[in-house]
Protein backbone atom coordinates (compact mmCIF):
# COMPACT_ATOMS: atom_id res chain seq x y z
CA UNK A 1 29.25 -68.92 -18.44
CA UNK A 2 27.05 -67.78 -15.65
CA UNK A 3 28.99 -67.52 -12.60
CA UNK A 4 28.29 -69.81 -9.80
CA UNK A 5 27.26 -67.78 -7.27
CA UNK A 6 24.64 -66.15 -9.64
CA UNK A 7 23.38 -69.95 -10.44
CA UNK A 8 22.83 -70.57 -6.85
CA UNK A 9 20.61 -67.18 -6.43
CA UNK A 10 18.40 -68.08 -9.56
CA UNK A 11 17.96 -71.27 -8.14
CA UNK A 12 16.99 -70.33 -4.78
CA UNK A 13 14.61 -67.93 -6.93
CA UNK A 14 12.73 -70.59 -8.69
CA UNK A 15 12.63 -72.97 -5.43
CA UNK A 16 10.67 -69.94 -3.59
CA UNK A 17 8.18 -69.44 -7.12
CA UNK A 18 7.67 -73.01 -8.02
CA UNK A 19 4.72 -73.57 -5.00
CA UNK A 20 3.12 -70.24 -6.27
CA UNK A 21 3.22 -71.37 -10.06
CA UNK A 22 1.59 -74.91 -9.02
CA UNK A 23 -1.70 -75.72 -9.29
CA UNK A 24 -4.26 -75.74 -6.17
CA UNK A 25 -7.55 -76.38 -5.21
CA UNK A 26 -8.00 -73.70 -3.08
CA UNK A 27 -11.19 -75.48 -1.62
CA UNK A 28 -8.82 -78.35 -0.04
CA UNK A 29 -6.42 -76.06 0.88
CA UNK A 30 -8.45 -73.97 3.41
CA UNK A 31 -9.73 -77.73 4.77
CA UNK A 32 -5.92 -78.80 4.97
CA UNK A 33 -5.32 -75.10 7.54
CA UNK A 34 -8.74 -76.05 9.08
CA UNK A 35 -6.95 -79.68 10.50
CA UNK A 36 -4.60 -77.26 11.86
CA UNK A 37 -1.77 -78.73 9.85
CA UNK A 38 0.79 -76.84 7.74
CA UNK A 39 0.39 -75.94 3.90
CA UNK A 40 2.93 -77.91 1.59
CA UNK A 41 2.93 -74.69 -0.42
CA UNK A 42 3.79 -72.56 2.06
CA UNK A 43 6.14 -74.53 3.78
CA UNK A 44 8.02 -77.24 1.94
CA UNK A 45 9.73 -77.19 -1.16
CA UNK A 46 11.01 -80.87 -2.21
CA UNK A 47 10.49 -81.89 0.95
CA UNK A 48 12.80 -80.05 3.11
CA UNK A 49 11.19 -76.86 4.63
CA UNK A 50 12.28 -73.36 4.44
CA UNK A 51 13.63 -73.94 7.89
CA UNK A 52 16.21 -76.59 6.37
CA UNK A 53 14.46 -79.69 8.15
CA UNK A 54 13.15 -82.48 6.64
CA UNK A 55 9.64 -82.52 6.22
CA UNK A 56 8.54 -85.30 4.71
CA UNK A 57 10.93 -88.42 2.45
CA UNK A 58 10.52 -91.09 -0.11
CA UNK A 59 11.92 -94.11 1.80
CA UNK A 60 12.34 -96.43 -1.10
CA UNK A 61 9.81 -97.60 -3.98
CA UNK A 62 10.41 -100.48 -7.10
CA UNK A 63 13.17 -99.28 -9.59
CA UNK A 64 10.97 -101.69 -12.10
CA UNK A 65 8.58 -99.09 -13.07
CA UNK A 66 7.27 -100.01 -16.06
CA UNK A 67 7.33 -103.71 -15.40
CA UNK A 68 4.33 -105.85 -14.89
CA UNK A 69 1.71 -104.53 -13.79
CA UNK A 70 -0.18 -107.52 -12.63
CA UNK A 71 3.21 -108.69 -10.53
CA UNK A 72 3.38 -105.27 -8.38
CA UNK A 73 0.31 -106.28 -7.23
CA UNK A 74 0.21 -109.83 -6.78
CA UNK A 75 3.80 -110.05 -5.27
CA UNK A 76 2.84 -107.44 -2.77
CA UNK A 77 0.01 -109.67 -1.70
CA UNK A 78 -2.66 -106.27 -2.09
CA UNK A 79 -4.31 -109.18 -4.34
CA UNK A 80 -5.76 -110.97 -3.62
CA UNK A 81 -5.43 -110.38 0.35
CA UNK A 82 -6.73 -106.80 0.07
CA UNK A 83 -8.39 -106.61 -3.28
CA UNK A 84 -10.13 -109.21 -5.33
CA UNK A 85 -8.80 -108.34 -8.53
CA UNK A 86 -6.12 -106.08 -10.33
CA UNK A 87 -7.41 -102.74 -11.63
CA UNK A 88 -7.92 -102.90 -15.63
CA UNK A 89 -5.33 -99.54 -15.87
CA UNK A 90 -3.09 -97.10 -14.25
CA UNK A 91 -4.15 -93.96 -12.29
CA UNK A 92 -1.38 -91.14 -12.57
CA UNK A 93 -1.10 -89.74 -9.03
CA UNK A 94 0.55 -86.83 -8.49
CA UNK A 95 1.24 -84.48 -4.86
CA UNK A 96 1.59 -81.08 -5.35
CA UNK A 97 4.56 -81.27 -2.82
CA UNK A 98 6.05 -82.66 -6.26
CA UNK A 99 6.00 -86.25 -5.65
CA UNK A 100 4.52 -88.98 -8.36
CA UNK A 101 3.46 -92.53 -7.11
CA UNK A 102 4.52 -95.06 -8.46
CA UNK A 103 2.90 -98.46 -7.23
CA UNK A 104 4.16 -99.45 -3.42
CA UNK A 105 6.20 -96.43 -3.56
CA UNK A 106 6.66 -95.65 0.61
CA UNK A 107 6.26 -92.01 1.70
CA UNK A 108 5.58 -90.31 4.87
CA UNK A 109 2.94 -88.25 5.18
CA UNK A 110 4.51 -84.87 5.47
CA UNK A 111 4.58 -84.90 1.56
CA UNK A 112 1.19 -86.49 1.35
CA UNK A 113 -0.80 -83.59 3.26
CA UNK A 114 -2.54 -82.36 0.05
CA UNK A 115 -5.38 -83.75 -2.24
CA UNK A 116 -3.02 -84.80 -5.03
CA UNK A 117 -3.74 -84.68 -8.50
CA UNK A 118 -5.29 -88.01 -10.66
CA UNK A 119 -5.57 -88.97 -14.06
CA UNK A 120 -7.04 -91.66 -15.23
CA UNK A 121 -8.29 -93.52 -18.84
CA UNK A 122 -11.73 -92.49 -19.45
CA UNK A 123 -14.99 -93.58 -21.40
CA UNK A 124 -17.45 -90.65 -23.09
CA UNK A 125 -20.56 -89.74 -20.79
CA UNK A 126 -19.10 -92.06 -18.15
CA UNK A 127 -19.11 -91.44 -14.37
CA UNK A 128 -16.91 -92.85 -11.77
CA UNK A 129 -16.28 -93.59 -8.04
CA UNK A 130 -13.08 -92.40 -6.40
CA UNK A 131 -11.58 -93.68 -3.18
CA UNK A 132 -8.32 -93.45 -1.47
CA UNK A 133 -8.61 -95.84 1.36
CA UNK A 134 -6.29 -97.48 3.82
CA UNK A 135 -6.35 -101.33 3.36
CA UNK A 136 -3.87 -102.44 6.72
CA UNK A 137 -6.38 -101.56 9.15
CA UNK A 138 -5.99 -104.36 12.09
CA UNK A 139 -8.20 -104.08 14.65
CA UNK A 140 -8.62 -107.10 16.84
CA UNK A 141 -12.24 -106.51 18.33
CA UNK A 142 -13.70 -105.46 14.59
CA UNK A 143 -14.02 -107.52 11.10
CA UNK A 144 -13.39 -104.21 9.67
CA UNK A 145 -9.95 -103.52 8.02
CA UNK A 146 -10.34 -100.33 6.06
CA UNK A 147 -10.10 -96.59 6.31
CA UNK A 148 -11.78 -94.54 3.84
CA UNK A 149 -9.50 -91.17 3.26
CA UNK A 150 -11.36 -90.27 0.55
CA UNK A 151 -14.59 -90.69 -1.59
CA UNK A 152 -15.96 -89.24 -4.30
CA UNK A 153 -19.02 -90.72 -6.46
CA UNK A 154 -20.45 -89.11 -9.98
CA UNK A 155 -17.41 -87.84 -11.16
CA UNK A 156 -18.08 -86.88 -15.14
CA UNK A 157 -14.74 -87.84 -16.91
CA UNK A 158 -11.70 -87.30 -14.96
CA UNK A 159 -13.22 -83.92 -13.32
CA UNK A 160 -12.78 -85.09 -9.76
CA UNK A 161 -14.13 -81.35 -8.57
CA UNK A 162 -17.63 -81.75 -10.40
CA UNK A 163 -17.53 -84.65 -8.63
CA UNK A 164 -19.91 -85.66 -5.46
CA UNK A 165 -17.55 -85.50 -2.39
CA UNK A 166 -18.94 -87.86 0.19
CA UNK A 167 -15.81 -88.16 2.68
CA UNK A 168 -13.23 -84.98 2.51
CA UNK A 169 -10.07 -85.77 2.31
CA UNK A 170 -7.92 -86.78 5.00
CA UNK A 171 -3.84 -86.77 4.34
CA UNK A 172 -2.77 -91.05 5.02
CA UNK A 173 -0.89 -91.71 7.80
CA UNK A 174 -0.03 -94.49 9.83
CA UNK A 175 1.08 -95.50 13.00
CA UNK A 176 1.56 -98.36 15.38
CA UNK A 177 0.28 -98.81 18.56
CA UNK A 178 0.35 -101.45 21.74
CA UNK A 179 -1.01 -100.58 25.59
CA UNK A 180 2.01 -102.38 26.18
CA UNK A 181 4.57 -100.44 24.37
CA UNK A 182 2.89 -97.14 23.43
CA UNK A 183 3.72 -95.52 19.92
CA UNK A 184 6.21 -98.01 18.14
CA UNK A 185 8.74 -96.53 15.73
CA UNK A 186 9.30 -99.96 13.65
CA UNK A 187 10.99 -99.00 10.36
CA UNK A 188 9.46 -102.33 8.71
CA UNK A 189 6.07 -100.93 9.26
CA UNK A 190 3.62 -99.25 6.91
CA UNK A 191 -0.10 -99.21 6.02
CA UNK A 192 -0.92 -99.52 1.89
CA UNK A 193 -2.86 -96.61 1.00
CA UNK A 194 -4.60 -97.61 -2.37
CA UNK A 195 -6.19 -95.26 -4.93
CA UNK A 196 -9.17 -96.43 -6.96
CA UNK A 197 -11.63 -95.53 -9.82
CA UNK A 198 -14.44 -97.44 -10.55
CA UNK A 199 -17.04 -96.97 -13.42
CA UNK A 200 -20.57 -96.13 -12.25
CA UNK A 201 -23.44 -97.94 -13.89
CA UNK A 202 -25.52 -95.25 -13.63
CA UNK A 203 -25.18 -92.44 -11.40
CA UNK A 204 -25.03 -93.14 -7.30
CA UNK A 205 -27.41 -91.42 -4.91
CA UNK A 206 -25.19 -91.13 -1.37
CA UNK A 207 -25.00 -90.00 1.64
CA UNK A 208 -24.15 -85.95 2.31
CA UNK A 209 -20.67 -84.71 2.54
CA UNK A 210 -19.31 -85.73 5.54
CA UNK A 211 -16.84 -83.32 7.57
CA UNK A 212 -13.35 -85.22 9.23
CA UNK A 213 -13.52 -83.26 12.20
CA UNK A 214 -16.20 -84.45 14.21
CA UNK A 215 -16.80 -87.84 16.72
CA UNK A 216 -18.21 -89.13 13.25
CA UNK A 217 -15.15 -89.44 11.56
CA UNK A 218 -15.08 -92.85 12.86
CA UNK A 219 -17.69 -94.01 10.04
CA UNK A 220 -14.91 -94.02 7.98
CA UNK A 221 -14.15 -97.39 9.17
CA UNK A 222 -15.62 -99.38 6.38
CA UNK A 223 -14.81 -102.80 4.36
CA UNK A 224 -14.21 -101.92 1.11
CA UNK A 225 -15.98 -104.84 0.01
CA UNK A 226 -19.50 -103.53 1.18
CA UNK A 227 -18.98 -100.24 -0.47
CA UNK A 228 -18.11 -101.80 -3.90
CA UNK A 229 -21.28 -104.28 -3.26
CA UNK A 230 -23.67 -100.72 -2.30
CA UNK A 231 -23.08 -99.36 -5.13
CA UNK A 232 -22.48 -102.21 -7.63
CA UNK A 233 -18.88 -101.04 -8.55
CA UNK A 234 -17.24 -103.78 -9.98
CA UNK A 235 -13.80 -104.15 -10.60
CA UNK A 236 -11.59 -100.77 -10.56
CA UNK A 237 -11.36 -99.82 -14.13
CA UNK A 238 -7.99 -97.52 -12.77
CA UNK A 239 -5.67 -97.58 -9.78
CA UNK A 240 -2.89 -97.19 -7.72
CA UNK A 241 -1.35 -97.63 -4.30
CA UNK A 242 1.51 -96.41 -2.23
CA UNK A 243 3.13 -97.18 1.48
CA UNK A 244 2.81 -94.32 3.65
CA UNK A 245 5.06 -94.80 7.26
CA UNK A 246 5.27 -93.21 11.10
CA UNK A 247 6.77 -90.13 11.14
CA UNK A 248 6.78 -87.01 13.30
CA UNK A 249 3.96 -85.08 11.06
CA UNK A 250 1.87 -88.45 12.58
CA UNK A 251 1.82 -87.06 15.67
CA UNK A 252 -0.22 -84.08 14.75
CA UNK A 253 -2.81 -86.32 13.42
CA UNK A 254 -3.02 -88.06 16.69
CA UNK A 255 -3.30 -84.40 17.81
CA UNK A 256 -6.19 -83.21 15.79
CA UNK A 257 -8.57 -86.61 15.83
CA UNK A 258 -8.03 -86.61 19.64
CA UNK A 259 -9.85 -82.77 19.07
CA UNK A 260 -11.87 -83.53 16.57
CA UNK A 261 -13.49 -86.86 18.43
CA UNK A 262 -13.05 -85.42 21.99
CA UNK A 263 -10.72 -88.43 23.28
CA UNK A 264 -7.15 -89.07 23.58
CA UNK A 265 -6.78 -90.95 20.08
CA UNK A 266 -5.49 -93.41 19.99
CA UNK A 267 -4.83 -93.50 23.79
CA UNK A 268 -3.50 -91.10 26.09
CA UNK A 269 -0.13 -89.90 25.06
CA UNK A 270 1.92 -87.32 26.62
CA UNK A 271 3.67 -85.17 24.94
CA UNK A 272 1.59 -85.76 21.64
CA UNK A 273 -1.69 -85.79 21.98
CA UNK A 274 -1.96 -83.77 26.03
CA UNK A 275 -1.29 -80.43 24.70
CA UNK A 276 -4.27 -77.58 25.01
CA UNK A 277 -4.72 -77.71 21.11
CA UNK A 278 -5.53 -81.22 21.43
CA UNK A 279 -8.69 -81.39 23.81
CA UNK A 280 -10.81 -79.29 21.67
CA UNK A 281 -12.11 -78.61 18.29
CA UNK A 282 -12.02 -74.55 17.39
């Protein structure tokens, strides 16, 4: 029997190889360091960094996996309050800081910082339309009640990097925010991130690739609805969705979009989004 201490090294061993043996896209891993945010690979393994901090949790998800699909859905009200219809199947979702969703799964964002990996059911000589968008969007001066994270359009198959990237990726996060109260740490609160694939009728002529960090980034706020209506989507032949919550990795988003767009964002907030790095894009 191997002794104990000996177990513990070859563990340690594999923790430190496992983020060098995982699969990348090295592409959205240079535009992850380019937010100014840190690499999961480099710097968290299972979600606790090399430091011995948390970095990022799963707060609680549906011990039901495999139940009905429909009822995830419906009982979460995401339809028909946020979508019209449930998609036809199931996208696997996968972070490469070694989390899988599974529907209204809650994370924070420290283990969401990474384009994740998705699978998803597909048709011969098909194309599809990939979005990761934040549904919980309130906003009381605006109709508009959506975040688009991501968006990709003429995707052949499942191969999401031959793909036509329209909006980069941006990691989800969420916060909460009153002129009143400032930044509000409620544990009950949480934005639905959802993940969907629709199949193209034909193949979509868009808009160029946007970059995040610019005053721009703002266009991202966009009802779902009209997208799905441009481009005569339909119903999502795949999908997904998760919870994502405030945390502290949060506050360097605040950080960054107050760079990237020039103004304190979401308001001014000392001691988050004040700092040097925060008044200007480099």
């Amino acid at each position: 029997m191997m002794p104990k201490h000996w177990l513990k090294y070859y563990i340690q061993v594999f923790c430190a190889i496992l983020p060098l043996i995982t699969k990348q896209g090295g592409a959205r891993t240079h535009r992850l360091r380019k937010l100014g945010l840190p690499s999961i690979t480099n710097k968290v393994i299972g979600g606790v960094s090399r430091f011995g901090r948390p970095h990022g949790a799963i707060l609680f998800g549906p011990n039901n996996l495999e139940g009905d699909w429909n009822q995830i859905w419906t009982q979460t009200r995401t339809v028909p309050e946020k979508l019209p219809a449930v998609p036809s199947g199931r996208a696997n979702v996968r972070f490469p800081s070694g989390v899988s969703v599974r529907p209204n799964d809650t994370f924070t964002s420290g283990l969401l910082l990474q384009f994740p990996e998705i699978e998803w059911e597909t048709e011969p000589n098909s194309m599809y339309t990939l979005m990761i968008v934040d549904v919980d969007i309130f906003r009381p001066e605006s109709p508009v009640t959506n975040f688009i994270h991501y968006l990709s359009t003429n995707i052949p198959g499942s191969n999401i990097m031959a793909g036509d990237e329209n909006f980069q990726f941006i990691p989800p996060f969420a916060f909460l925010y009153s002129p009143e109260s400032g930044l509000v740490d409620d544990p009950n609160f949480s934005h639905r991130m959802v993940i969907l694939i629709y199949k193209q009728r034909s193949r979509i002529e868009t808009e160029i690739e946007q970059d995040y960090c610019s005053p721009t980034v703002f266009n991202r706020l966009q009802n779902l609805s009209d997208l799905v209506s441009k481009y005569r989507l339909g119903v999502p032949t795949a999908g997904n969705f998760l919870r994502v919550k405030y945390s502290s990795t949060t506050n360097k988003f605040l950080c960054k979009f107050s760079a990237c767009t020039g103004s304190p964002f979401p308001a001014p907030l000392p001691g988050i989004n004040d700092s040097p790095e925060c008044q200007s894009y480099k």
